[in-house]
N, C-alpha and C. Protein backbone atom coordinates (compact mmCIF):
# COMPACT_ATOMS: atom_id res chain seq x y z
N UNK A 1 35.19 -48.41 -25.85
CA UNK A 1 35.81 -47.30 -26.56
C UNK A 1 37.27 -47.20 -26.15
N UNK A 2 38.10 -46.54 -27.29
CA UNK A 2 39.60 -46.48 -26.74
C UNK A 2 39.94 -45.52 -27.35
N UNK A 3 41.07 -44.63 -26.59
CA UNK A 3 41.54 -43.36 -27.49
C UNK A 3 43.15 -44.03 -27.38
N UNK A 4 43.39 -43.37 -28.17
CA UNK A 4 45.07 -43.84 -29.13
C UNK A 4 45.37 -42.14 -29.01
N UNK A 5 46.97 -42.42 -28.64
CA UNK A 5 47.60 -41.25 -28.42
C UNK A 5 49.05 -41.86 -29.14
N UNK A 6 49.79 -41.05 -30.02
CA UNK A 6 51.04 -41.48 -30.61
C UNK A 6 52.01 -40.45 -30.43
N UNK A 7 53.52 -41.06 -30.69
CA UNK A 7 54.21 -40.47 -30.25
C UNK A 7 55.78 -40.58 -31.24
N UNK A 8 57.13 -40.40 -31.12
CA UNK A 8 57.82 -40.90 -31.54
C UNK A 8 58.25 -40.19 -33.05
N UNK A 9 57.42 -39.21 -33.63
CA UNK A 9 58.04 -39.17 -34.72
C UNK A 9 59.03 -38.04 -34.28
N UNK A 10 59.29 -37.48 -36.40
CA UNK A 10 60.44 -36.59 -36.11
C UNK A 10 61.09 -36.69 -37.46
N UNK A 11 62.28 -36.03 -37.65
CA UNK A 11 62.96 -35.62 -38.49
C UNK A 11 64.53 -36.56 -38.36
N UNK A 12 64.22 -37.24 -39.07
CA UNK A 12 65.13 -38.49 -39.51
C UNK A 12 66.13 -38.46 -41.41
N UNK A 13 67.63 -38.84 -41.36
CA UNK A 13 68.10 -38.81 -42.13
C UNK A 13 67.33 -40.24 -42.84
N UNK A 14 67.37 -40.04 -44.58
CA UNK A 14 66.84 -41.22 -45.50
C UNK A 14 68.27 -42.59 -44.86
N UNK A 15 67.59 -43.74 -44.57
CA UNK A 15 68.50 -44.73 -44.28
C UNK A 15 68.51 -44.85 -42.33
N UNK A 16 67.75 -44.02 -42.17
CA UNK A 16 67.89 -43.89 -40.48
C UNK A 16 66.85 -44.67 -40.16
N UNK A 17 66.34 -44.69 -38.36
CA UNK A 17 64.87 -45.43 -37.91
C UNK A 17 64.38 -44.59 -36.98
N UNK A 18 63.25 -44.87 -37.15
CA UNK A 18 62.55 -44.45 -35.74
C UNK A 18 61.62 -45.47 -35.00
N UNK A 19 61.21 -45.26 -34.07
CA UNK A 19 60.33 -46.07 -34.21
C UNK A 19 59.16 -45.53 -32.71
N UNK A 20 57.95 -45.61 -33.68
CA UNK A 20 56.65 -44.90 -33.08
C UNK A 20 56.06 -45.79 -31.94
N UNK A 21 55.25 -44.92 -31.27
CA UNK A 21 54.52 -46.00 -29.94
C UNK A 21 53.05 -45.54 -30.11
N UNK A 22 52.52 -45.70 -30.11
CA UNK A 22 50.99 -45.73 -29.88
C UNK A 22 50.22 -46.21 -28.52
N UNK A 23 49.71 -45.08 -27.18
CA UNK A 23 49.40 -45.41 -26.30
C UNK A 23 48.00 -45.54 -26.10
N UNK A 24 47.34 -46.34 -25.57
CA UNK A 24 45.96 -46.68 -25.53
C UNK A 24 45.24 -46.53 -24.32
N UNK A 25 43.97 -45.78 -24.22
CA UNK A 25 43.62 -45.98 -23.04
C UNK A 25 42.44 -46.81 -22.84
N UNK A 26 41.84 -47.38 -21.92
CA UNK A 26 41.04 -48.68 -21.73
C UNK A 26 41.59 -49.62 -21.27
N UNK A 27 40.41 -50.66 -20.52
CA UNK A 27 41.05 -51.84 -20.17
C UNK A 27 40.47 -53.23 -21.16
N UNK A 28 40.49 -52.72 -21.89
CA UNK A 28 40.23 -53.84 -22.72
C UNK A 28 41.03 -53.40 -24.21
N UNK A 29 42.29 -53.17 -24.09
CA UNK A 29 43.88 -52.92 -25.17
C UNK A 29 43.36 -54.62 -25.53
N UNK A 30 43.63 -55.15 -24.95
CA UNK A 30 43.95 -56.59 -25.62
C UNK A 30 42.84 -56.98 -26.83
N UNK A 31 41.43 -56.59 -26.31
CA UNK A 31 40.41 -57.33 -27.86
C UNK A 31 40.73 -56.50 -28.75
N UNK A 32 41.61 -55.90 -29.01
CA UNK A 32 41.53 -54.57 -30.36
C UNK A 32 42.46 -55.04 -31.16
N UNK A 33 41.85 -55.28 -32.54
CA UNK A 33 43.30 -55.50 -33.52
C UNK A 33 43.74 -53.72 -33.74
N UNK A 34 44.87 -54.13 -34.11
CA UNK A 34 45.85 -52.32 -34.57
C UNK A 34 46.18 -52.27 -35.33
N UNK A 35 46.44 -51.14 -35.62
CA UNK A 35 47.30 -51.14 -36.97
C UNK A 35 47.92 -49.19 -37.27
N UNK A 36 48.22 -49.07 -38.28
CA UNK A 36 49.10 -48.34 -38.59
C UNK A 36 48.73 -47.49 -40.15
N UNK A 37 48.34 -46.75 -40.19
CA UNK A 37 48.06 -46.08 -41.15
C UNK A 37 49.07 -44.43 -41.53
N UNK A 38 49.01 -44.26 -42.82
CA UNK A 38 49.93 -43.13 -42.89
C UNK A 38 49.46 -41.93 -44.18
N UNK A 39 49.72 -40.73 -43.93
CA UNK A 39 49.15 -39.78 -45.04
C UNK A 39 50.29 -39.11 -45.62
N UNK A 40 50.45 -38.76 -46.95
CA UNK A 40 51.22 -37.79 -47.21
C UNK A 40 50.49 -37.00 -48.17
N UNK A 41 51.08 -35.53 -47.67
CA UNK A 41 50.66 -34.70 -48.53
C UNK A 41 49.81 -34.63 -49.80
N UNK A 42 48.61 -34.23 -49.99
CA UNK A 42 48.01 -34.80 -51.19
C UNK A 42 47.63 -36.02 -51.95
N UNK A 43 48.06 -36.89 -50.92
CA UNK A 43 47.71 -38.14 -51.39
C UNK A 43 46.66 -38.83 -50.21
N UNK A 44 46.08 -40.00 -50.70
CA UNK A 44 44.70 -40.85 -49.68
C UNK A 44 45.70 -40.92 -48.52
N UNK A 45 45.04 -41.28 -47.27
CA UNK A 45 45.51 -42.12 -46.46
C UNK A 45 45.62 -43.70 -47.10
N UNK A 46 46.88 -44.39 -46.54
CA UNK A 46 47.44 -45.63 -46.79
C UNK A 46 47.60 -46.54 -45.70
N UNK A 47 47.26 -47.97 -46.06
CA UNK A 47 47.72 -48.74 -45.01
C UNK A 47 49.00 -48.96 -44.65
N UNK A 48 49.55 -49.23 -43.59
CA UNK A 48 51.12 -49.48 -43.42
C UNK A 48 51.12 -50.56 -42.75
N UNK A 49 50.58 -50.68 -41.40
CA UNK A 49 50.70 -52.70 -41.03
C UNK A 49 49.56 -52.63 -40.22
N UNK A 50 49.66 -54.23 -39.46
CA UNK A 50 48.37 -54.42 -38.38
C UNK A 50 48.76 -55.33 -37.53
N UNK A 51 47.81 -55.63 -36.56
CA UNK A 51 48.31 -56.55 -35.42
C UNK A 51 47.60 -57.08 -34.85
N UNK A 52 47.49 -58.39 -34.80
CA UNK A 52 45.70 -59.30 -34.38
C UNK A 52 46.31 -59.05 -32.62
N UNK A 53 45.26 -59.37 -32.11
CA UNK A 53 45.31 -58.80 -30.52
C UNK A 53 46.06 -59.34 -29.92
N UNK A 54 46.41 -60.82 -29.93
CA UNK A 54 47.54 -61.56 -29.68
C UNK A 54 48.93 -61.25 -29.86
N UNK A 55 48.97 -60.28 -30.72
CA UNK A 55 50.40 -60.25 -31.18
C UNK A 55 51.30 -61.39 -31.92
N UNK A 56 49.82 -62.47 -32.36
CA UNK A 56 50.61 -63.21 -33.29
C UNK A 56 50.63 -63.54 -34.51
N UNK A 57 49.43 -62.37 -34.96
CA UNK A 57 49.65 -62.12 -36.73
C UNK A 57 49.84 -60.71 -36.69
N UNK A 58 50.72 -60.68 -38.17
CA UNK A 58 50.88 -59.52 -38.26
C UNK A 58 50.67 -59.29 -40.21
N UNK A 59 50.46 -57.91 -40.52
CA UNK A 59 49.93 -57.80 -41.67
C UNK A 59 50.67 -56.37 -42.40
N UNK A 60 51.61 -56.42 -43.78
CA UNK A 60 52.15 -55.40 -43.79
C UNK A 60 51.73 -54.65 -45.60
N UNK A 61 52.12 -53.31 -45.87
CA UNK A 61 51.77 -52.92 -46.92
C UNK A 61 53.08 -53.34 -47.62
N UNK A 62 53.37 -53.77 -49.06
CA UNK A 62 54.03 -53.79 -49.45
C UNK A 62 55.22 -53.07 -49.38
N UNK A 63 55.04 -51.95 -49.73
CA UNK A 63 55.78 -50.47 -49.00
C UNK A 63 57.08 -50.54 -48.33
N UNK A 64 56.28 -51.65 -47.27
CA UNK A 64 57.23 -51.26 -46.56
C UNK A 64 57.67 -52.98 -45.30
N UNK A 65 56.79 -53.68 -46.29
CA UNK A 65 57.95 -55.14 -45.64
C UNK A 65 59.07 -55.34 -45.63
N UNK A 66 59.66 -55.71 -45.15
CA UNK A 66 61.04 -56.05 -44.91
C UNK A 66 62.11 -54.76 -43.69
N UNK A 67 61.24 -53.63 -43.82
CA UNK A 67 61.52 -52.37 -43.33
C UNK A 67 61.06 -52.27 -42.09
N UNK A 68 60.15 -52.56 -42.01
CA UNK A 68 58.94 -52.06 -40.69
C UNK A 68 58.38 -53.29 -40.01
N UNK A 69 58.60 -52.97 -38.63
CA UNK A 69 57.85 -53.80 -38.01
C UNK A 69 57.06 -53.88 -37.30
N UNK A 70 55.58 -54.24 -36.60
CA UNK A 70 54.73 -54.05 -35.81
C UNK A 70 54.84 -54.94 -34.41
N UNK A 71 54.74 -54.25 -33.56
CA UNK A 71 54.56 -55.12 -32.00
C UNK A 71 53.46 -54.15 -31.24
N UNK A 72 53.28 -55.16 -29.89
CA UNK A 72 52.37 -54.63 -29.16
C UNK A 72 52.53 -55.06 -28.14
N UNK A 73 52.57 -54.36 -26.92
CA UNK A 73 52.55 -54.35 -25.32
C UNK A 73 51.40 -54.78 -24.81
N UNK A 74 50.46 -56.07 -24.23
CA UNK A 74 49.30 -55.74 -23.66
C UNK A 74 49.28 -55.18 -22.21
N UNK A 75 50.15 -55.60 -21.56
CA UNK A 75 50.72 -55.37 -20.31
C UNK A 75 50.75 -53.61 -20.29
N UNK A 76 51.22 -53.21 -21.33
CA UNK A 76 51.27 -51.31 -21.40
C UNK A 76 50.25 -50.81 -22.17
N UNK A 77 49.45 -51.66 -22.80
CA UNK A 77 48.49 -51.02 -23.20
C UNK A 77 49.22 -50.10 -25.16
N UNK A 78 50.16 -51.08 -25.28
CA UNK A 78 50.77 -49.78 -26.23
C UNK A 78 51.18 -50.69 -27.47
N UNK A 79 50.81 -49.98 -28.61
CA UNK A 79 51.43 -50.42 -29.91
C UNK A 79 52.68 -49.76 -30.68
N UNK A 80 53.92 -50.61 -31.34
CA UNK A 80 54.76 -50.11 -31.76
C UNK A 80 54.79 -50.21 -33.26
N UNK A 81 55.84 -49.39 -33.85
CA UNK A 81 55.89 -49.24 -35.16
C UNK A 81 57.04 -49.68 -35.25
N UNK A 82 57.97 -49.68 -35.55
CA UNK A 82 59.83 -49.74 -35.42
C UNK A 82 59.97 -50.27 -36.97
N UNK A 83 60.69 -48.29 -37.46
CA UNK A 83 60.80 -48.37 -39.20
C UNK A 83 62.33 -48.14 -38.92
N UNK A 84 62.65 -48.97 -39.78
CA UNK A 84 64.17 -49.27 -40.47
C UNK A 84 64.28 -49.11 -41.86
N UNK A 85 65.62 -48.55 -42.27
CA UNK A 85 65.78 -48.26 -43.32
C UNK A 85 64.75 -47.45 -44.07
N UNK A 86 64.55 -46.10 -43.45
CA UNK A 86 63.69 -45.13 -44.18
C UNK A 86 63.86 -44.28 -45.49
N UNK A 87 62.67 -43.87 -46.02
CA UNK A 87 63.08 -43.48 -47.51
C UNK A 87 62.31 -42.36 -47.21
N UNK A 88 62.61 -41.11 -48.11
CA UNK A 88 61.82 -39.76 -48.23
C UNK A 88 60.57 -40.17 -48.67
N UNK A 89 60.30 -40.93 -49.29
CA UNK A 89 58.53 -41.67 -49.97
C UNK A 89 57.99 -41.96 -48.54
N UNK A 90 58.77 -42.32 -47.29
CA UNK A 90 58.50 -42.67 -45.93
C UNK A 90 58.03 -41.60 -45.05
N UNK A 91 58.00 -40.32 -45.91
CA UNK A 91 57.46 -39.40 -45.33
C UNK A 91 56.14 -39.55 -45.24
N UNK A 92 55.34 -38.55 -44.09
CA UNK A 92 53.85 -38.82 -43.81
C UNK A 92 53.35 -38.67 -42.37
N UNK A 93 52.06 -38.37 -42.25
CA UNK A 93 51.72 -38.24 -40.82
C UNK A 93 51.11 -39.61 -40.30
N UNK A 94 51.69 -40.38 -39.39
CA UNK A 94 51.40 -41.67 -39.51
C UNK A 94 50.26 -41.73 -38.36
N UNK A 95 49.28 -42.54 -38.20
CA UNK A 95 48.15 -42.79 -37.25
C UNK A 95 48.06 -43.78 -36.92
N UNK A 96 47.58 -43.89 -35.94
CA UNK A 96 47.67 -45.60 -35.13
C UNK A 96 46.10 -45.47 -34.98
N UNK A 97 45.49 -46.85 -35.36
CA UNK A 97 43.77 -47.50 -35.67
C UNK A 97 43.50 -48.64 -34.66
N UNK A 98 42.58 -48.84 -34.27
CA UNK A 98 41.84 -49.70 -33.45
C UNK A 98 40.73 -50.17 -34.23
N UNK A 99 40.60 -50.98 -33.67
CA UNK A 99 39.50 -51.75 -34.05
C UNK A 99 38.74 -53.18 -33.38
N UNK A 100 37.87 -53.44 -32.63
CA UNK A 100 37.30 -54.55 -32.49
C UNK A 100 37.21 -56.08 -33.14
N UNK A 101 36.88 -55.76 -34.39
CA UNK A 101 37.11 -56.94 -35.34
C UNK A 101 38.30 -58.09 -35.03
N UNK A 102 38.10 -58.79 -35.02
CA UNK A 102 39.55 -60.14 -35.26
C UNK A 102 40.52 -60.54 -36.13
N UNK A 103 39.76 -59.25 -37.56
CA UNK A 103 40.47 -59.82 -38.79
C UNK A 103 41.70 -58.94 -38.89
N UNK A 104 42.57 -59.29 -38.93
CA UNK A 104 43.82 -58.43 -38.91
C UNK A 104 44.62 -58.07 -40.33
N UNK A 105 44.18 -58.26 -41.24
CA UNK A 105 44.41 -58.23 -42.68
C UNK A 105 43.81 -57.19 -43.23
N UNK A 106 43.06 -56.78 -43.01
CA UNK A 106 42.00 -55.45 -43.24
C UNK A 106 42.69 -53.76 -43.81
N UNK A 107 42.99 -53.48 -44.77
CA UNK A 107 43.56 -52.46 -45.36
C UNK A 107 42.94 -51.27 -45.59
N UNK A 108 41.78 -51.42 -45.38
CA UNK A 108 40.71 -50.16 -45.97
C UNK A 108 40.89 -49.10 -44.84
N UNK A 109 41.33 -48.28 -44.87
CA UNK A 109 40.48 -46.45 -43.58
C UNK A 109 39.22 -46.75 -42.84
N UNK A 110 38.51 -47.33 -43.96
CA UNK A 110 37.01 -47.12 -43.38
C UNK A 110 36.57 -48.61 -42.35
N UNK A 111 37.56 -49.42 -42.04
CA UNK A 111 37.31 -50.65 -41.26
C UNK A 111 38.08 -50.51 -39.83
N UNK A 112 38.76 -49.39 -39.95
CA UNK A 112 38.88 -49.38 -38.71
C UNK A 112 38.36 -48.22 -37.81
N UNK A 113 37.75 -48.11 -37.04
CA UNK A 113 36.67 -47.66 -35.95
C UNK A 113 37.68 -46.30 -34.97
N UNK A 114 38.42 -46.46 -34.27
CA UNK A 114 38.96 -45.62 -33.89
C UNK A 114 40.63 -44.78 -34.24
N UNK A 115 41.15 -43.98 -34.27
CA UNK A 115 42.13 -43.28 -34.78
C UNK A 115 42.76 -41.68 -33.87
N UNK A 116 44.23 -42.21 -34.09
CA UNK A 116 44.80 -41.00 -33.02
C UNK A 116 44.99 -40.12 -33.37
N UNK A 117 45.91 -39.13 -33.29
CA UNK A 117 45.62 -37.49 -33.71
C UNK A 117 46.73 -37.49 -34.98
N UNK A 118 47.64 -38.73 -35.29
CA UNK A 118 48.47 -38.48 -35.63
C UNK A 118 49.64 -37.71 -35.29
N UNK A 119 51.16 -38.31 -36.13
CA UNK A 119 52.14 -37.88 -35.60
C UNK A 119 53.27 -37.93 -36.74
N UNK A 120 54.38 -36.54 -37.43
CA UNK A 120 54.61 -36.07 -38.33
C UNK A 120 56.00 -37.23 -37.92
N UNK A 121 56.18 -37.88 -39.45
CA UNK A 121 57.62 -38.65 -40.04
C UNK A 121 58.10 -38.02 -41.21
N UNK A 122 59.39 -37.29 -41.12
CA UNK A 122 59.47 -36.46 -42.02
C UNK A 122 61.31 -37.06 -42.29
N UNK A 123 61.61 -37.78 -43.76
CA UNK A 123 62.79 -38.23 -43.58
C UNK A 123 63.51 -37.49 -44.98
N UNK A 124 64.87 -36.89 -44.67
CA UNK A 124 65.23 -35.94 -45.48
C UNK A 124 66.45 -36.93 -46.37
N UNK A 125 66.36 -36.57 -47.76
CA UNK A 125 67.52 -37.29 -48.52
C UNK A 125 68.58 -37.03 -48.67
C-alpha cells in the first residue's frame, strides 16, 4: 500500500510554470507506475501523464505534450509534474495515482489503485 501526498500548486499567471511534487510513503516507491491526473470544475476527471517505475517511459495526454513533463525520484520516494507554458484550460485540481501494474500507458481513473488528496492549479488570463 502507498499514500501519495501532493504539493506545489497555486495561483499562476497564463504563460507561467509550476511545477508539482507528489510524495510517497512506502518502501516499495519504485514497483509503482504514476501518473498524474486532473479535474476541473464540472467536468470528468482527465488523464495528464504517467511514469513506468524506471523512469524510463513516459506517457502524456495530448493536452498537454510538449508543455508538461513527468519525472520521478526513487531515492525520495517522490513524483514530479513540471508544467510549462500554462493555459487557463490548465486549470484544475490535479492528483497524483499509483499503481502496481507495469503498463504505463493506461489513461482510464479506474486503473489506477491509489490517489492523493489532490492539489488546486488555478492559472489566471
Amino acid at each position: 500500500q502507498v499514500q501519495l501526498v501532493e504539493s506545489g500548486g497555486g495561483l499562476v499567471q497564463a504563460g507561467g510554470s509550476l511545477r508539482l511534487s507528489c510524495a510517497a510513503s512506502g518502501r516499495t516507491f519504485s514497483s509503482y507506475t504514476m501518473g498524474w491526473f486532473r479535474q476541473a470544475p464540472g467536468k470528468e476527471r482527465e488523464f495528464v501523464a504517467s511514469i513506468s517505475w524506471s523512469g524510463g517511459g513516459t506517457y502524456y495526454a495530448d493536452s498537454v505534450k510538449g508543455r508538461f513533463t513527468i519525472s520521478r525520484d526513487n531515492a525520495k520516494n517522490t513524483v514530479y509534474l513540471q508544467m510549462n507554458s500554462l493555459k487557463p484550460e490548465d486549470t484544475a485540481v490535479y492528483y497524483c495515482v499509483a499503481d502496481l501494474s507495469p503498463r504505463w500507458t493506461r489513461t482510464g481513473a479506474n486503473e489506477y489503485e491509489y490517489w492523493g488528496q489532490g492539489t488546486q492549479v488555478t492559472v489566471s488570463s
